[in-house]
C-alpha atoms as a PDB file:
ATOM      1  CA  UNK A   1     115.693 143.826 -35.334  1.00  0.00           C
ATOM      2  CA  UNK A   2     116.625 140.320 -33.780  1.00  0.00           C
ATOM      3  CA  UNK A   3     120.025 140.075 -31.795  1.00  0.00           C
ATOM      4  CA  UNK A   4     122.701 138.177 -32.911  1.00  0.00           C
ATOM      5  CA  UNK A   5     123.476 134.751 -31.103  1.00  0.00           C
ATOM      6  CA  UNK A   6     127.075 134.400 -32.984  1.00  0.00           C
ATOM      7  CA  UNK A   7     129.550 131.693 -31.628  1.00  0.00           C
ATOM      8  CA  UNK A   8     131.432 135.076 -30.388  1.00  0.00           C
ATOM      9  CA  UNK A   9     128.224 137.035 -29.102  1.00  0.00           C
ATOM     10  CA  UNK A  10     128.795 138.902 -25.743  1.00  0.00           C
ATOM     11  CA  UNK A  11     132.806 138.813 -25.836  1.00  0.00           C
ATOM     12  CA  UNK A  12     133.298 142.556 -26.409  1.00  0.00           C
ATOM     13  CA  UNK A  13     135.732 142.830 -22.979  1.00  0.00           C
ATOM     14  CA  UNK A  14     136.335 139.120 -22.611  1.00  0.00           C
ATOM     15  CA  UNK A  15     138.361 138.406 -26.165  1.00  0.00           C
ATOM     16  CA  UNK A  16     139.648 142.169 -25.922  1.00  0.00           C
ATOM     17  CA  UNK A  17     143.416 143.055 -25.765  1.00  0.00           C
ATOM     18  CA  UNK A  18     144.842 145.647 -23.501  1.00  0.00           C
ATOM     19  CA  UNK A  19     145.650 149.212 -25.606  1.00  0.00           C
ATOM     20  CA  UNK A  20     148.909 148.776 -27.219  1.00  0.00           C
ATOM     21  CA  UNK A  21     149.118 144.911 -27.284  1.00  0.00           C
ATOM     22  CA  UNK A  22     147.537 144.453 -30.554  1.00  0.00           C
ATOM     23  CA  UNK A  23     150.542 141.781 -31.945  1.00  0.00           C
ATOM     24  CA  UNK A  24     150.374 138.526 -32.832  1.00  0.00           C
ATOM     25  CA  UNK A  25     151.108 135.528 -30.138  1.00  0.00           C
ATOM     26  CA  UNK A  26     154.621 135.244 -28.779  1.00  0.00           C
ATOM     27  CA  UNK A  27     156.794 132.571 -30.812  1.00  0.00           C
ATOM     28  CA  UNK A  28     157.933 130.952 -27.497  1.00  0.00           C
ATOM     29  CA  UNK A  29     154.133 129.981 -27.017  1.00  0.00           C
ATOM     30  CA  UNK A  30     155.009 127.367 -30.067  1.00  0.00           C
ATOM     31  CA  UNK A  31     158.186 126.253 -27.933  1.00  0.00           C
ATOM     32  CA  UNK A  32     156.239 124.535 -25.034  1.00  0.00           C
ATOM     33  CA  UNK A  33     155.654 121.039 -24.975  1.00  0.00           C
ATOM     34  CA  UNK A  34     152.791 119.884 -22.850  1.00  0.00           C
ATOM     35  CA  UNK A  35     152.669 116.230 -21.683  1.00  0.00           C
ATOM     36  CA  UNK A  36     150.044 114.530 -20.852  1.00  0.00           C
ATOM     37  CA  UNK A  37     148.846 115.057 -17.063  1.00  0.00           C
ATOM     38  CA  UNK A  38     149.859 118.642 -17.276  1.00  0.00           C
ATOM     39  CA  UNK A  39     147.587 121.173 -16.125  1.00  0.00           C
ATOM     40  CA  UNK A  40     147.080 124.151 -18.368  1.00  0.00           C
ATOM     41  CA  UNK A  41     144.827 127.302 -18.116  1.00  0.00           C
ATOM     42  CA  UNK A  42     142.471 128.122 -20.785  1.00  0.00           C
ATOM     43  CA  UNK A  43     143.196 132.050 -21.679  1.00  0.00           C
ATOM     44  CA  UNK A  44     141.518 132.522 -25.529  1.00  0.00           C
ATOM     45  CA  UNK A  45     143.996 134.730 -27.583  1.00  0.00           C
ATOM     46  CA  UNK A  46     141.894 136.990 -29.720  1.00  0.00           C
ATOM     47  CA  UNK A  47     144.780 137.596 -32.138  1.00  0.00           C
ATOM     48  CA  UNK A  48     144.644 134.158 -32.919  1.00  0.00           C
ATOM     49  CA  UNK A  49     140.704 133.015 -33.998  1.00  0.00           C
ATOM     50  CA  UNK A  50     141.628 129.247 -35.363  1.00  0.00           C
ATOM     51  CA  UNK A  51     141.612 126.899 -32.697  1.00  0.00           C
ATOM     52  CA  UNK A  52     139.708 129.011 -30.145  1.00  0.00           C
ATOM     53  CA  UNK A  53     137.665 127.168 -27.355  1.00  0.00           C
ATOM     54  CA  UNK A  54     134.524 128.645 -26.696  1.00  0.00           C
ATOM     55  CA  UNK A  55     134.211 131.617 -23.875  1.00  0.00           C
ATOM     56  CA  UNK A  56     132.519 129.270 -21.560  1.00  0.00           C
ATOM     57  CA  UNK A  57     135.559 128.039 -21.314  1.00  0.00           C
ATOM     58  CA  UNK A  58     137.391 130.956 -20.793  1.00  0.00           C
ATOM     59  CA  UNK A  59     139.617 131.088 -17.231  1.00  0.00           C
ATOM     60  CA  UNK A  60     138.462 126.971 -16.698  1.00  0.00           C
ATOM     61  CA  UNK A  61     141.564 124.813 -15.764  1.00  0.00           C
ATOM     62  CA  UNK A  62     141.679 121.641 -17.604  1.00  0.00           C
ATOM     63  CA  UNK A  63     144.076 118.305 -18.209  1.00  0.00           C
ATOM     64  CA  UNK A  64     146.105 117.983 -21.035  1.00  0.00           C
ATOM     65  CA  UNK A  65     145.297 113.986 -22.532  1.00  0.00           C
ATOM     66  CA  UNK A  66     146.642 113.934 -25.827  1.00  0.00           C
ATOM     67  CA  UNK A  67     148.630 116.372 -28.634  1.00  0.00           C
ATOM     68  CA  UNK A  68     146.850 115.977 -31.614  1.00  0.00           C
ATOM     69  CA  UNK A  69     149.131 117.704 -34.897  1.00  0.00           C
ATOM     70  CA  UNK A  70     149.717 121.080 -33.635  1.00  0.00           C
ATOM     71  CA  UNK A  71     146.687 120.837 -31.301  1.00  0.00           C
ATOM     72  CA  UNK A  72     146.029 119.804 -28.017  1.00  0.00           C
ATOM     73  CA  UNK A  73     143.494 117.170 -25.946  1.00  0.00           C
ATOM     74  CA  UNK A  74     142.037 118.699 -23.378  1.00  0.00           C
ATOM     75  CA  UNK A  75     139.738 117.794 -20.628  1.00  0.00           C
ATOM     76  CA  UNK A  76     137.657 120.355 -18.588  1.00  0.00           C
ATOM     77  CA  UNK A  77     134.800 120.102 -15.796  1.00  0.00           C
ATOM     78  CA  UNK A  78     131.817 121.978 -16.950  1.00  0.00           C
ATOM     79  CA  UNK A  79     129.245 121.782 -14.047  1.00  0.00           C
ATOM     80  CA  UNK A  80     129.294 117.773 -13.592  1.00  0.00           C
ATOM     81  CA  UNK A  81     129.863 117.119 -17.473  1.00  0.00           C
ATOM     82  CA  UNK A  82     133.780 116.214 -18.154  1.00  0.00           C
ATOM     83  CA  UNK A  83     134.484 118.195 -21.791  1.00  0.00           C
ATOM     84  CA  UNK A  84     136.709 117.299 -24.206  1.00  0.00           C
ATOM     85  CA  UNK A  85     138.530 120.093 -26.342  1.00  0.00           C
ATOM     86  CA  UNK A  86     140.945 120.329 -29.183  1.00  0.00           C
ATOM     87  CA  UNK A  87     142.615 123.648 -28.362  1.00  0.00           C
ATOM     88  CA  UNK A  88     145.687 125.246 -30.572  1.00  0.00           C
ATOM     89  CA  UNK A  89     149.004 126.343 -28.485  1.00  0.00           C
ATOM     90  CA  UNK A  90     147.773 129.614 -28.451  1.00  0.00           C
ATOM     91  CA  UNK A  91     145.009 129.614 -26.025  1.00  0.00           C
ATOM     92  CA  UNK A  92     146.593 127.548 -23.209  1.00  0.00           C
ATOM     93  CA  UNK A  93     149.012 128.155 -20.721  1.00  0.00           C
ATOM     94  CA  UNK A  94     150.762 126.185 -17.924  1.00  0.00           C
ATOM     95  CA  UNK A  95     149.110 126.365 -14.795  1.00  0.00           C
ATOM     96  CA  UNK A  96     151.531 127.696 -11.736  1.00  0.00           C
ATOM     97  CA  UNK A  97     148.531 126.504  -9.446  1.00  0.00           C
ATOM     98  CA  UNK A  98     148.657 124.229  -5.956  1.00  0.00           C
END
């Protein structure tokens, strides 16, 4: 029997939540304003599956250029390639980074 190649194939511990965390997102997630500039860390919520970036994009930081409705522009390196993802509030959070 052939193996799947889904858009989610392979993600069994990656879009997993710890035991006892099985809620829905946080409402204070939908409180945050990004600007443009900002610097944001793409962490997939698996609660959540509209608006989720692909998991090669999972841990990448990327550049907030736009808010787009309740979705936001964002730009990530892949390799040499600059990517440009619309990604809900859900699966980004502020980077604390230097």
């Amino acid at each position: 029997m052939p193996s799947s190649h889904g858009y989610r194939v392979r993600t069994r511990q990656l879009l997993k939540k710890r035991y006892g965390a099985r809620s829905g997102p946080r409402p204070d997630i939908y409180l945050k304003e990004y600007r443009p500039g900002d610097k944001v860390l793409i962490v997939a919520d698996p609660a959540v599956q509209k608006g989720m970036p692909h998991k090669r994009f999972y841990g990448k930081i990327g550049t907030v250029i736009s808010k787009r409705g309740n979705a936001y522009e964002v730009s990530v390196m892949l390799g040499d390639k600059l990517k440009k993802l619309t990604i809900l509030a859900d699966h980004i959070r502020p980077w604390e980074g230097g």
